[in-house]
N, C-alpha and C. Protein backbone atom coordinates (compact mmCIF):
# COMPACT_ATOMS: atom_id res chain seq x y z
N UNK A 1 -15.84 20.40 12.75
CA UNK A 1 -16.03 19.03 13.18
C UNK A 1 -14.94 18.69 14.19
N UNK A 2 -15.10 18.05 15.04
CA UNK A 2 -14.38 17.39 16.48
C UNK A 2 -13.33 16.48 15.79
N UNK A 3 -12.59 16.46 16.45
CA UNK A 3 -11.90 15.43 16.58
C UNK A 3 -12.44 13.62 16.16
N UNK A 4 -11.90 12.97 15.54
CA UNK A 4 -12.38 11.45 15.40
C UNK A 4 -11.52 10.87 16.69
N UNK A 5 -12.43 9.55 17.26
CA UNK A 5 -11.85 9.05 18.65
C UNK A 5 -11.03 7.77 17.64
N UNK A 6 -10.21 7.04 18.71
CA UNK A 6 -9.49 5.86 17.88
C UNK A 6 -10.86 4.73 17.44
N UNK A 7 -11.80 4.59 17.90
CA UNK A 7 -12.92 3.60 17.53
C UNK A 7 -13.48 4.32 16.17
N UNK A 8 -13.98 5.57 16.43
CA UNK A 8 -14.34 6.03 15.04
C UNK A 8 -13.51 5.45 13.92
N UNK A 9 -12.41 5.56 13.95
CA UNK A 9 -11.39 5.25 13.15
C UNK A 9 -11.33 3.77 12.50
N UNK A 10 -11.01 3.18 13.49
CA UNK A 10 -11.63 2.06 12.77
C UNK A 10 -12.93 1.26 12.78
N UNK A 11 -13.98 1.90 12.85
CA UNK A 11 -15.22 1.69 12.21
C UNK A 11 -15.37 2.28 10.91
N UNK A 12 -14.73 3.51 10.96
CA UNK A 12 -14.10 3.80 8.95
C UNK A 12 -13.60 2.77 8.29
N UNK A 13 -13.03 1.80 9.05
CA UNK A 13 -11.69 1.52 8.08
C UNK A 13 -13.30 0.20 7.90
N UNK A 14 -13.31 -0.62 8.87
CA UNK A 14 -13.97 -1.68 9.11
C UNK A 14 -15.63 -1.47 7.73
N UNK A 15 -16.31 -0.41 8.33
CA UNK A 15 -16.92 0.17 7.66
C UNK A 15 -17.14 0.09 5.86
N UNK A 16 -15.75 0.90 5.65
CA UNK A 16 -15.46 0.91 4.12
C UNK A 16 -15.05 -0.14 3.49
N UNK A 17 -14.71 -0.94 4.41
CA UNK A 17 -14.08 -2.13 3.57
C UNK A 17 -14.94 -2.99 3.17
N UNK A 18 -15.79 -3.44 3.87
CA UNK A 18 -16.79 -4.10 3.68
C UNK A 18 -17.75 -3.69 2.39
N UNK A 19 -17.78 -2.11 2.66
CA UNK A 19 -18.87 -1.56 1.18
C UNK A 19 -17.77 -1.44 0.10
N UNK A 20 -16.57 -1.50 0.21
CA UNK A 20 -15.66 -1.36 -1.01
C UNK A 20 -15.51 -2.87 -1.31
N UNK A 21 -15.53 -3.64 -1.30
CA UNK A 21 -15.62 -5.29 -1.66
C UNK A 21 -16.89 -5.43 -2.30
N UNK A 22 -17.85 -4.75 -1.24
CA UNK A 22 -19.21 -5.10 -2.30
C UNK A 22 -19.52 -4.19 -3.72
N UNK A 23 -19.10 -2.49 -3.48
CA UNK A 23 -18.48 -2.14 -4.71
C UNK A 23 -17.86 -3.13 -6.07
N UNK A 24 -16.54 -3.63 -5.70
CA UNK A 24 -16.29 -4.66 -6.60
C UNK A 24 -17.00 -5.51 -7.26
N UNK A 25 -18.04 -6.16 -6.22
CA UNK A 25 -18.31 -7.19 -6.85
C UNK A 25 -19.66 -6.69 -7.54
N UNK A 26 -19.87 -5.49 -7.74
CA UNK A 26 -21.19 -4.63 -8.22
C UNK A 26 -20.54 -4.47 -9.52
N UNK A 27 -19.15 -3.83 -9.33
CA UNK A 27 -18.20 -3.38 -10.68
C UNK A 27 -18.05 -4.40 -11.58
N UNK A 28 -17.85 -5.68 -11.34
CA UNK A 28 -17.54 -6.89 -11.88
C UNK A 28 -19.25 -7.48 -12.62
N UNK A 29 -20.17 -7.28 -12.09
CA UNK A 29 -21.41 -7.96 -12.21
C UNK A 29 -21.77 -6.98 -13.18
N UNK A 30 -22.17 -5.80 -12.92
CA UNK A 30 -23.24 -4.69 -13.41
C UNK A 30 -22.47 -4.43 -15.06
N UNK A 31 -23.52 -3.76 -15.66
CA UNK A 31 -23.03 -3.17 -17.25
C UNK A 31 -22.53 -1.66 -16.82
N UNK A 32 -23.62 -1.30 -15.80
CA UNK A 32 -23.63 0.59 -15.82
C UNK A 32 -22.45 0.44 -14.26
N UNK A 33 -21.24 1.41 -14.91
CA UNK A 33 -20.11 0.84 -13.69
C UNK A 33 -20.05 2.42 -13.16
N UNK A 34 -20.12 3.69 -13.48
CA UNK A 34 -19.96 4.79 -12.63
C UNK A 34 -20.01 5.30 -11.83
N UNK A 35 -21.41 4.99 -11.19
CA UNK A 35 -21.52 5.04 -9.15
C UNK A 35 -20.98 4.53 -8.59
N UNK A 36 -20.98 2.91 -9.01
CA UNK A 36 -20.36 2.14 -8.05
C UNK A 36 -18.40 2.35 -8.22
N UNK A 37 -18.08 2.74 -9.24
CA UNK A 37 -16.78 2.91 -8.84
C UNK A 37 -16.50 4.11 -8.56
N UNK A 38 -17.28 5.26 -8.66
CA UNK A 38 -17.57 6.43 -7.95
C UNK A 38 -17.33 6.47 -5.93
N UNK A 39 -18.43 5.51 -5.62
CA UNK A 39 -18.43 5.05 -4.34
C UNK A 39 -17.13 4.10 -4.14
N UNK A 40 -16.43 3.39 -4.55
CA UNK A 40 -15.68 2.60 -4.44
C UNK A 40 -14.23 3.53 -4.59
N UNK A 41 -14.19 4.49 -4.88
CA UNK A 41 -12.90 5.26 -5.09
C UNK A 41 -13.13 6.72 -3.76
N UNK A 42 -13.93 6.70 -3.21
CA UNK A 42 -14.29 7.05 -1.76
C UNK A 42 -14.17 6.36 -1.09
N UNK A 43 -14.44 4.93 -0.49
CA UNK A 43 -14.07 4.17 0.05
C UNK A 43 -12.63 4.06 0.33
N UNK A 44 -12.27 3.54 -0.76
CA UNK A 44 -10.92 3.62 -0.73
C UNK A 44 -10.17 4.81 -0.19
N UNK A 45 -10.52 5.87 -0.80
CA UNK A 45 -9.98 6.60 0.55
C UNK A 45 -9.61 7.18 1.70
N UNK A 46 -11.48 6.97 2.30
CA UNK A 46 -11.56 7.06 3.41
C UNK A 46 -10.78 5.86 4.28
N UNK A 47 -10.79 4.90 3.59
CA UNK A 47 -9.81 4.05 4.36
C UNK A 47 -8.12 4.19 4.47
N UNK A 48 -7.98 4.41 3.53
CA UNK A 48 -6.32 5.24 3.24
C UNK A 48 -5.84 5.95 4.46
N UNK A 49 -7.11 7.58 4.33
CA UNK A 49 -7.14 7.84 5.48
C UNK A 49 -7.12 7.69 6.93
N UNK A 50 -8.34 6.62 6.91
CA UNK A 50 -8.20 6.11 8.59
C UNK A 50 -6.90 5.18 8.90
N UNK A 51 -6.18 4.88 7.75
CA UNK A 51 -5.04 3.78 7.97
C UNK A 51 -3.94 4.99 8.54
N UNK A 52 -3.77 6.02 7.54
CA UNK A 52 -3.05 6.93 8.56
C UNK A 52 -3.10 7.31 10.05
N UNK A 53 -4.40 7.85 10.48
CA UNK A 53 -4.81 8.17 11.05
C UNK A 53 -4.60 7.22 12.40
N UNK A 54 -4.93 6.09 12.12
CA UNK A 54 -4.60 4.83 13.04
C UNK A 54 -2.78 4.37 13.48
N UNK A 55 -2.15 5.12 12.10
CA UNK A 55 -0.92 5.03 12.70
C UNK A 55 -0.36 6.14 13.43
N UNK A 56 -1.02 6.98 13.66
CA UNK A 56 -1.02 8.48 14.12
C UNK A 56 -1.31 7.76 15.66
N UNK A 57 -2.56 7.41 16.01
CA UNK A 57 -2.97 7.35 17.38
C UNK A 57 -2.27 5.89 17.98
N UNK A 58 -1.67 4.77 17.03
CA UNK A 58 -1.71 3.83 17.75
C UNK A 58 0.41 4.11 17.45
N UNK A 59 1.02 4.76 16.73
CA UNK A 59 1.96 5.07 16.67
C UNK A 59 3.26 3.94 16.11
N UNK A 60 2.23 3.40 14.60
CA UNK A 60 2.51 2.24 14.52
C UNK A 60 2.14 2.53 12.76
N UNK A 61 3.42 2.20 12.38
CA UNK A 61 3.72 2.49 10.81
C UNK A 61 3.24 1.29 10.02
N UNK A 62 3.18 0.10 11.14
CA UNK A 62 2.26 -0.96 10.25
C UNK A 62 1.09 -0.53 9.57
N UNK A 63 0.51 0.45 9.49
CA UNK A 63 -0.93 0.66 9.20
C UNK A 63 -0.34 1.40 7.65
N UNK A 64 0.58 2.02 7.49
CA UNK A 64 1.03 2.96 6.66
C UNK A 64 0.86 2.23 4.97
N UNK A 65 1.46 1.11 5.27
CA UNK A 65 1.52 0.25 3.72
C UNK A 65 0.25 -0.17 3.39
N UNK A 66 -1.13 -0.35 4.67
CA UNK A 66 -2.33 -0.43 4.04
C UNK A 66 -2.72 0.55 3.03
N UNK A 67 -2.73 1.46 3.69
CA UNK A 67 -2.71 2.57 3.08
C UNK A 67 -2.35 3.39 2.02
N UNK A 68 -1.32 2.87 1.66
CA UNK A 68 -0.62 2.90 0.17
C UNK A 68 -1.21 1.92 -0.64
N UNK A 69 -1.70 0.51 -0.39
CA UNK A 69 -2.82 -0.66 -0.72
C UNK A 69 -3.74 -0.34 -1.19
N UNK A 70 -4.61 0.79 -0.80
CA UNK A 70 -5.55 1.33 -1.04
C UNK A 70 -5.81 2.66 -2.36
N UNK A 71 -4.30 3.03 -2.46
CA UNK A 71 -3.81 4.02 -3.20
C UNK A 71 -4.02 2.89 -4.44
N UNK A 72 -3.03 2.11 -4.54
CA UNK A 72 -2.58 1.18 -5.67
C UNK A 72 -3.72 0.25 -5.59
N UNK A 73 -5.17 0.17 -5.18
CA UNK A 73 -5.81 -0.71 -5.48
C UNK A 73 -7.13 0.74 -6.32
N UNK A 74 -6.84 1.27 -6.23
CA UNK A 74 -7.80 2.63 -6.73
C UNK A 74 -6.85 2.81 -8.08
N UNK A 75 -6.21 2.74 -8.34
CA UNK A 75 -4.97 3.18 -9.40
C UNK A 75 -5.61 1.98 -10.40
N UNK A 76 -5.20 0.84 -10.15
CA UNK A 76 -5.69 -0.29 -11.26
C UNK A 76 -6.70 -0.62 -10.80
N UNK A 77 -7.71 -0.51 -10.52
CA UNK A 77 -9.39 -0.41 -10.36
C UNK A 77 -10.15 0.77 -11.69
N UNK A 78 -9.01 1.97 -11.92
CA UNK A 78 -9.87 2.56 -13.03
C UNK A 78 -8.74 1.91 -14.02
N UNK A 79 -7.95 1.53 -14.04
CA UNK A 79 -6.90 0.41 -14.81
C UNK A 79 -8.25 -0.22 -15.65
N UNK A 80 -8.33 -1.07 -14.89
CA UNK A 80 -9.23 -2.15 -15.17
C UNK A 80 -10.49 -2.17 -16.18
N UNK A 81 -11.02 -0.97 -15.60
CA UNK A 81 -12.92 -0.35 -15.86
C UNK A 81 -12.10 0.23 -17.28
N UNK A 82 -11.04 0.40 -17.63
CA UNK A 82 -10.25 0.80 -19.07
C UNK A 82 -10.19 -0.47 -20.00
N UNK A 83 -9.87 -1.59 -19.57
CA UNK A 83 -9.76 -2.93 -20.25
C UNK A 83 -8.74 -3.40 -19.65
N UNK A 84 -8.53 -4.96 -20.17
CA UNK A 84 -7.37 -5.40 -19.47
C UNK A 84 -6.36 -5.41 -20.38
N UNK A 85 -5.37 -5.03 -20.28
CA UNK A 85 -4.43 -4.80 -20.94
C UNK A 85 -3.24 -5.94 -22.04
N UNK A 86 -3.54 -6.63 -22.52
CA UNK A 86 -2.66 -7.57 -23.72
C UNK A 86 -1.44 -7.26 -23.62
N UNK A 87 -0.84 -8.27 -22.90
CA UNK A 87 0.75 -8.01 -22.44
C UNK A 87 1.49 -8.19 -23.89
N UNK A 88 1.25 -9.09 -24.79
CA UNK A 88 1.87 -8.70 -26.26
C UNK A 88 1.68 -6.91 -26.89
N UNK A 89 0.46 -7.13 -26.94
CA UNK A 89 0.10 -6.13 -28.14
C UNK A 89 0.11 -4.94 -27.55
N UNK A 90 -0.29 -5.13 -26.12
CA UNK A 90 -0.03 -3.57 -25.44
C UNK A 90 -2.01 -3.10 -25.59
N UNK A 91 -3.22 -3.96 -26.67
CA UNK A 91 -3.72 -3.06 -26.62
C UNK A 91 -5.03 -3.24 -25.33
N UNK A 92 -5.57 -2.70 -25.10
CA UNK A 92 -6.88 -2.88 -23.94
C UNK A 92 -8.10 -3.75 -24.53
N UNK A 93 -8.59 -4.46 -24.15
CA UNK A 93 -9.84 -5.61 -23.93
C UNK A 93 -10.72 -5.78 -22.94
N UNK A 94 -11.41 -4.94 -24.06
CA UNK A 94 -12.82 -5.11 -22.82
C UNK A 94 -13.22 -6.56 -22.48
N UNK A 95 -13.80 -6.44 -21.04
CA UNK A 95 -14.71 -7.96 -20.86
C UNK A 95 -16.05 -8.28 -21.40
N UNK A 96 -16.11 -8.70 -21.95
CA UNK A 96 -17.43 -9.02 -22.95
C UNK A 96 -18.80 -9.56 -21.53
N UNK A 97 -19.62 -8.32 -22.14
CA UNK A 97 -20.95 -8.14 -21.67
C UNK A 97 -21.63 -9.04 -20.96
N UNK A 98 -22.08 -9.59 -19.65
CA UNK A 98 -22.23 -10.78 -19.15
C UNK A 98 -21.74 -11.45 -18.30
N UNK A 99 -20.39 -10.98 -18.36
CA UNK A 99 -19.32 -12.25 -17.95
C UNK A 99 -18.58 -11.35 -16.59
N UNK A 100 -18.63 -12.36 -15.72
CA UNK A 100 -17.64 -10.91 -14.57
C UNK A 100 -16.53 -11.05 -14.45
N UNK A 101 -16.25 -9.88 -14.03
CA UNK A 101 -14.93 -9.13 -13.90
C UNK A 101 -13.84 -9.75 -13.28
N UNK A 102 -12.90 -10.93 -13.64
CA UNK A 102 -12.10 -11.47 -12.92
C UNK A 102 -11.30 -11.02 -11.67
N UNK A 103 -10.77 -9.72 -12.40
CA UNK A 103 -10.34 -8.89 -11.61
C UNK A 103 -10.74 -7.82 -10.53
N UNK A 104 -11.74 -7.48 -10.49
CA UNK A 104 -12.54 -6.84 -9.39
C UNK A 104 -13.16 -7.86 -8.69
N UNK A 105 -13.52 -8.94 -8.72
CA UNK A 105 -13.76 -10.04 -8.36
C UNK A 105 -12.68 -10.88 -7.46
N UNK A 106 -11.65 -10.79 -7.37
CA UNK A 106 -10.48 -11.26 -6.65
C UNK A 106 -10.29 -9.91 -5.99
N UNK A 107 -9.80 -8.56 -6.51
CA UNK A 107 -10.09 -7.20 -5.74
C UNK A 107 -11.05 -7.07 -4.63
N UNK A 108 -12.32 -8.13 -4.81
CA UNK A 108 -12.65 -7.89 -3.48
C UNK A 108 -12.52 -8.96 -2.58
N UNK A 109 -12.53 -9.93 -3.39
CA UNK A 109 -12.06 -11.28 -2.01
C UNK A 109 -10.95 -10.42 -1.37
N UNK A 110 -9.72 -10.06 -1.46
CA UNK A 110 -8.25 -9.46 -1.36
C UNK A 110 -9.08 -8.49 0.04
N UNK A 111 -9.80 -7.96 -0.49
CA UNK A 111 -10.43 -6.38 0.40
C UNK A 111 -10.92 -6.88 2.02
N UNK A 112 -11.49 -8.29 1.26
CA UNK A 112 -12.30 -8.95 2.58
C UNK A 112 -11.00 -9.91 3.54
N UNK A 113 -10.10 -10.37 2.49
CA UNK A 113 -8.96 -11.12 3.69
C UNK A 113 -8.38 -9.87 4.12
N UNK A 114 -7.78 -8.53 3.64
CA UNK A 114 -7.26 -7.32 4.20
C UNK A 114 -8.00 -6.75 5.76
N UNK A 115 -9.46 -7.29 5.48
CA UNK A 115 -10.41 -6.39 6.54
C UNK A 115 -10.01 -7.01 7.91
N UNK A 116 -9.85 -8.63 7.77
CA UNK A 116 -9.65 -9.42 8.85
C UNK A 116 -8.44 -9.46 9.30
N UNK A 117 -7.50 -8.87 8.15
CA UNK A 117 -5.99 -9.06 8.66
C UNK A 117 -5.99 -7.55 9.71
N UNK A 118 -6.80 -6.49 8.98
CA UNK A 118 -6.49 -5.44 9.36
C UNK A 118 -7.12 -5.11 11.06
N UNK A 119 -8.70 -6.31 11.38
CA UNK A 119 -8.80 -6.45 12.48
C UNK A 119 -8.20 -7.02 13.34
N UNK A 120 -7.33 -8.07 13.33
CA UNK A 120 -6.69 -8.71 13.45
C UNK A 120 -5.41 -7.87 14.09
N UNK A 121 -4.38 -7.14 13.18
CA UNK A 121 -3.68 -6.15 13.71
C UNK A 121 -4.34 -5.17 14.85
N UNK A 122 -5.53 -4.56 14.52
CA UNK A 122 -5.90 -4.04 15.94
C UNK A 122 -5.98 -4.43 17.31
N UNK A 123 -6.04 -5.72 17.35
CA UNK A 123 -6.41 -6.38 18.19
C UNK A 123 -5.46 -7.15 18.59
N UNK A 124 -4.21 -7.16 18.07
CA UNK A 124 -3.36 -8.40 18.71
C UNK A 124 -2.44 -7.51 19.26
N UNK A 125 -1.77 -8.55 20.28
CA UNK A 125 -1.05 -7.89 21.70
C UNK A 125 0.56 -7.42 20.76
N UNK A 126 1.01 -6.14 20.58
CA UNK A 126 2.48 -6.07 20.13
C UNK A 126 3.06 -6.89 20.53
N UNK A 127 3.32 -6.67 21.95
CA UNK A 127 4.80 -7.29 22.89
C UNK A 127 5.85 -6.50 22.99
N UNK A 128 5.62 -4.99 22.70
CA UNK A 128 6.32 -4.09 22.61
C UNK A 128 5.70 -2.62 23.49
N UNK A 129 6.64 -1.84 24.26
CA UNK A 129 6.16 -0.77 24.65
C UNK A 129 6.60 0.42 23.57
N UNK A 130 6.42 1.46 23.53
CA UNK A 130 6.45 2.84 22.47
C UNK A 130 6.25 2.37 20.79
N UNK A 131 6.59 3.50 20.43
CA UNK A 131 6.19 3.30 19.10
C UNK A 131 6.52 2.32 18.38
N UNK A 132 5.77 1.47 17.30
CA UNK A 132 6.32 0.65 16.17
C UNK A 132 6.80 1.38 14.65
N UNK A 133 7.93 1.28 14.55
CA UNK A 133 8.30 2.01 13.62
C UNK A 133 9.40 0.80 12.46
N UNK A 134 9.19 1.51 11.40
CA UNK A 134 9.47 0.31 10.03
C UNK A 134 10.94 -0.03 10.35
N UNK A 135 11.55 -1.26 10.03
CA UNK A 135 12.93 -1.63 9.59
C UNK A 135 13.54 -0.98 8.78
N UNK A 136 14.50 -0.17 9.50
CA UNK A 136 15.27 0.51 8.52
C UNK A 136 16.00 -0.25 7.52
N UNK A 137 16.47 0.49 7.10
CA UNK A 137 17.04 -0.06 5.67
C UNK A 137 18.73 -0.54 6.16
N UNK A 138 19.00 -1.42 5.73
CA UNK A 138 20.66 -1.33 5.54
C UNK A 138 21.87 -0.29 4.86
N UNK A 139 23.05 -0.21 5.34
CA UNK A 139 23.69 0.83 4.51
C UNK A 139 24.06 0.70 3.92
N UNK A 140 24.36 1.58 2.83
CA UNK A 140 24.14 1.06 1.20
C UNK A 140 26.34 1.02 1.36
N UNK A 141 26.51 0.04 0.23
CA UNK A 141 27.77 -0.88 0.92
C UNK A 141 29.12 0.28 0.22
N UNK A 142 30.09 0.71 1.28
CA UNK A 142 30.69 1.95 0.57
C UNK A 142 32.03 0.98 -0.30
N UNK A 143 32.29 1.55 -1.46
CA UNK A 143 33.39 1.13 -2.24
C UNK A 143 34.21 2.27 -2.84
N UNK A 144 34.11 3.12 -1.76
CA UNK A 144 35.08 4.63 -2.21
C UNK A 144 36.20 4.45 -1.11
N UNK A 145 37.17 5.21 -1.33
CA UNK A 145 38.17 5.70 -0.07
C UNK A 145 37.97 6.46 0.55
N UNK A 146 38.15 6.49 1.44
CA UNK A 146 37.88 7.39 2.55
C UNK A 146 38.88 8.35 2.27
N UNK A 147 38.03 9.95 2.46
CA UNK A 147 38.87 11.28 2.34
C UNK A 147 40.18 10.91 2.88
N UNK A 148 41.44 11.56 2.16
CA UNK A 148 42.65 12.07 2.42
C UNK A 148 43.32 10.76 2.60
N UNK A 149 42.99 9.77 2.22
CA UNK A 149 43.65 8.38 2.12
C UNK A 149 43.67 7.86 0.10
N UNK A 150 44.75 7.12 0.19
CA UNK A 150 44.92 6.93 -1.52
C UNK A 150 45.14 5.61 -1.59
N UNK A 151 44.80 4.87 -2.71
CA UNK A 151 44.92 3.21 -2.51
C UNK A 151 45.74 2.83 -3.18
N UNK A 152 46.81 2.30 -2.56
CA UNK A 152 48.28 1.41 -3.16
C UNK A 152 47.64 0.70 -4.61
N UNK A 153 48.59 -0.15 -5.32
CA UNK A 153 48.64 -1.27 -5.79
C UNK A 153 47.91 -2.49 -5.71
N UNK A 154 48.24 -2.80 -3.76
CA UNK A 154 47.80 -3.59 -3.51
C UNK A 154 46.72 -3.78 -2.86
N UNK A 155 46.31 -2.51 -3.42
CA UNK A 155 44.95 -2.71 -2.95
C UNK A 155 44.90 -1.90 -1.20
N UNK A 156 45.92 -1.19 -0.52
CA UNK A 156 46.11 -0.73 1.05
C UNK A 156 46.29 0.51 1.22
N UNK A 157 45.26 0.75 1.89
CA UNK A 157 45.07 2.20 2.55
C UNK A 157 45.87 3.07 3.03
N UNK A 158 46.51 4.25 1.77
CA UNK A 158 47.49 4.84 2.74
C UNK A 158 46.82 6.13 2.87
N UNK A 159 47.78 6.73 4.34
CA UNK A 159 47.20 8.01 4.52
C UNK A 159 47.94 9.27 3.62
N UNK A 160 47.25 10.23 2.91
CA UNK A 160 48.46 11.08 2.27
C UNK A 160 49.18 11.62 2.53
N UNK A 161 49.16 11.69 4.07
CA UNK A 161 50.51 12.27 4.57
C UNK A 161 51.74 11.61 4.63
N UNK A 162 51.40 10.44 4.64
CA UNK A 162 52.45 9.36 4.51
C UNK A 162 53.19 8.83 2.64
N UNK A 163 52.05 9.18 1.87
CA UNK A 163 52.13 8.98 0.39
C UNK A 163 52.67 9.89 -0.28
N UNK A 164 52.67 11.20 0.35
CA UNK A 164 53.54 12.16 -0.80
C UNK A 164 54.73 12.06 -0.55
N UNK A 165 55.32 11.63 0.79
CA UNK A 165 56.91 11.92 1.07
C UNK A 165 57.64 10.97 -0.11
């Protein structure tokens, strides 16, 4: 298979998102849940994927944390289809027969504001030339001495050449 162009790409993303929301709200409604979260845990990845993929061609790490979004929305999606979990007791609760799925139900509203945010990012002007790349981190704050120096009393930096005499 060829190469995917940058449009392919996000007609994946655009694509899946749309059938992974409606997934949800199939997961949330229906009794029989296995296809649809079958299909819905494909989705999700193919979008994962194209989120990489999009930061590959557009060279722009914003796309990267969708993408991990998609990881952690597949993670507690079979969470969920398990029961919801009783923050006392620890034990799982099913949703009683009928009634939909609160949570796959907001999972896909979430999917559908993501789709627009995520068109949205395609489409809006950086204001930047070369790559977009994440905020580094700050440096982590040093509270050692610096080699071959020893700390007085008062707290002042001496050098040891000066401290052994």
């Amino acid at each position: 298979m060829g190469q995917l162009t940058e449009q392919e790409v996000f007609d994946c993303i655009g694509t899946n998102a749309k059938l992974a929301a409606e997934h949800c709200e199939a997961l949330a409604r229906e009794k029989r849940k296995g296809l649809n979260y079958d299909m819905l845990r494909k989705e999700l990845k193919l979008i994962e994927g194209a989120c990489r993929q999009a930061a590959y061609f557009r060279q722009d790490a914003r796309w990267l944390p969708i993408g991990l979004m998609m990881e952690e929305a597949h993670n507690r999606a079979g969470e969920w289809l398990r029961g919801v979990r009783d923050p006392i007791t620890r034990n799982r609760k099913k949703i009683p027969e009928g009634t939909l799925h609160p949570l796959f139900m907001k999972l896909a509203e979430n999917l559908r504001a993501l789709h627009r945010q995520m068109d949205e990012l395609r489409t809006k002007a950086t204001g930047r030339v070369g790559m977009i790349l994440p905020k580094p981190l700050a440096a982590p704050h040093r509270d050692t001495v610096p080699v071959g120096y020893t700390k007085s009393m008062g707290g002042v930096l001496i050098p040891e050449s000066i401290g052994a005499a």
